[in-house]
Protein backbone atom coordinates (compact mmCIF):
# COMPACT_ATOMS: atom_id res chain seq x y z
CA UNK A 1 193.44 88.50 182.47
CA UNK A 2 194.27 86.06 179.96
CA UNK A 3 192.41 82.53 180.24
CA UNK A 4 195.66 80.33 181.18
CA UNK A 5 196.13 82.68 183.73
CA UNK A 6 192.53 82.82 185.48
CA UNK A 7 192.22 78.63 184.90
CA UNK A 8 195.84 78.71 187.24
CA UNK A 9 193.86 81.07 189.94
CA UNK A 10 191.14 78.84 189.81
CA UNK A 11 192.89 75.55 190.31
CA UNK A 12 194.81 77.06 192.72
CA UNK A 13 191.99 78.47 194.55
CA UNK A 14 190.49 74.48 194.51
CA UNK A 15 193.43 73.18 195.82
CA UNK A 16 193.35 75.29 198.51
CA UNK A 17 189.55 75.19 199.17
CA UNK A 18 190.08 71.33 198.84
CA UNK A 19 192.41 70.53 201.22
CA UNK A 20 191.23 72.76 204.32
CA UNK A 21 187.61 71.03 203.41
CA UNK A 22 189.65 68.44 204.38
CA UNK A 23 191.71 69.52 207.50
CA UNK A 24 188.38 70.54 209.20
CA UNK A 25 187.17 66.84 208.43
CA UNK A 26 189.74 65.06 209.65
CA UNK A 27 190.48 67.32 212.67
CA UNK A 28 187.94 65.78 215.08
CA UNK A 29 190.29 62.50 215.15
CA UNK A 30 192.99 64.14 217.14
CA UNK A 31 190.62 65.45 219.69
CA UNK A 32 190.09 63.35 222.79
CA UNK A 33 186.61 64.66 224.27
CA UNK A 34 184.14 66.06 221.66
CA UNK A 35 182.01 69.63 222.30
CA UNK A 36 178.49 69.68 220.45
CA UNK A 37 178.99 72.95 219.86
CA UNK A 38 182.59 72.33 218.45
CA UNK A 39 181.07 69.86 216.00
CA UNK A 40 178.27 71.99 214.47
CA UNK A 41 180.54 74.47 213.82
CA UNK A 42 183.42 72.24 212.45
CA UNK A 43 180.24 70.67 210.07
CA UNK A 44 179.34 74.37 208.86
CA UNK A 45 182.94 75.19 207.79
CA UNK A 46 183.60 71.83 206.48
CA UNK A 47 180.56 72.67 204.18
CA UNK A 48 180.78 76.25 203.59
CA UNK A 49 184.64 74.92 202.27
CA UNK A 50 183.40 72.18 199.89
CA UNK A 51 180.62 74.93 198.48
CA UNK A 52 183.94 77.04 197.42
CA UNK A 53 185.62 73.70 196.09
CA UNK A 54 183.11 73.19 194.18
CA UNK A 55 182.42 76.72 192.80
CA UNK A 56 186.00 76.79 191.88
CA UNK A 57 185.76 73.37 189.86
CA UNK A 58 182.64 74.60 188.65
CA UNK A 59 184.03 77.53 187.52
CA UNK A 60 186.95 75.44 185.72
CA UNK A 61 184.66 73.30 183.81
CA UNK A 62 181.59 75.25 182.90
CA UNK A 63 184.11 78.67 181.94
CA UNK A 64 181.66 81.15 183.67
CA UNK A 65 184.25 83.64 184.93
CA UNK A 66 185.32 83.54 181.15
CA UNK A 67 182.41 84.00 179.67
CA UNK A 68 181.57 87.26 181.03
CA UNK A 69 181.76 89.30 184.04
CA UNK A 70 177.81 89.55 184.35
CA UNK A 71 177.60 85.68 184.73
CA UNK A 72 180.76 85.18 186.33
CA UNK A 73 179.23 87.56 189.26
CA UNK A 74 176.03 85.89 189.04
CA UNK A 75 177.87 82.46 190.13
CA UNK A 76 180.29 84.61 192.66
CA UNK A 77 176.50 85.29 194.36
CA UNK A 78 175.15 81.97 194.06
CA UNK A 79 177.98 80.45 196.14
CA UNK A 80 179.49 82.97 197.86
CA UNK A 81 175.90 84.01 199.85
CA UNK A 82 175.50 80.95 201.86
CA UNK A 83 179.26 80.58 202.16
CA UNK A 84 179.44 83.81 203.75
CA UNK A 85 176.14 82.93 206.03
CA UNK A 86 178.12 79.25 207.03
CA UNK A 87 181.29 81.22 208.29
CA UNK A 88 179.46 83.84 210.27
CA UNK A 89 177.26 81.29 212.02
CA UNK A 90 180.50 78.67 212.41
């Protein structure tokens, strides 16, 4: 994969990451009565979706998918672990 094409994933992955960080934060202000539960679990998606928004950017920036599959991997596990742990508990 040629590096214009994987920085075009990657933004597009950001984007997408981005902006349902920021449906689940905004979401709570079209709901009349409030469940505890509800909340903890919108607070652990809202992060687990800014951790990928910012591995995406990170990978943008820093060029560790390009650099190498070992290191690109090695960042995949770094975010990707508690992402993973965030959705299953949300």
């Amino acid at each position: 994969m040629n590096n214009e094409l994987l920085l075009r994933v990657q933004l597009t992955c950001f984007v997408i990451t981005f902006m349902l960080a920021f449906v689940v934060l905004v979401g709570p202000s079209f709901v009349e009565r409030r469940n505890r539960n509800y909340e903890q679990s919108r607070w652990m998606l809202f992060i687990a979706m800014s951790l990928m928004a910012v591995h995406y950017f990170m990978q943008m920036r820093f060029g560790f998918r390009a650099a190498g599959p070992d290191i690109g991997a090695i960042a995949n596990f770094v975010f990707y672990a508690p992402v993973g742990v965030l959705i299953c508990f949300s």
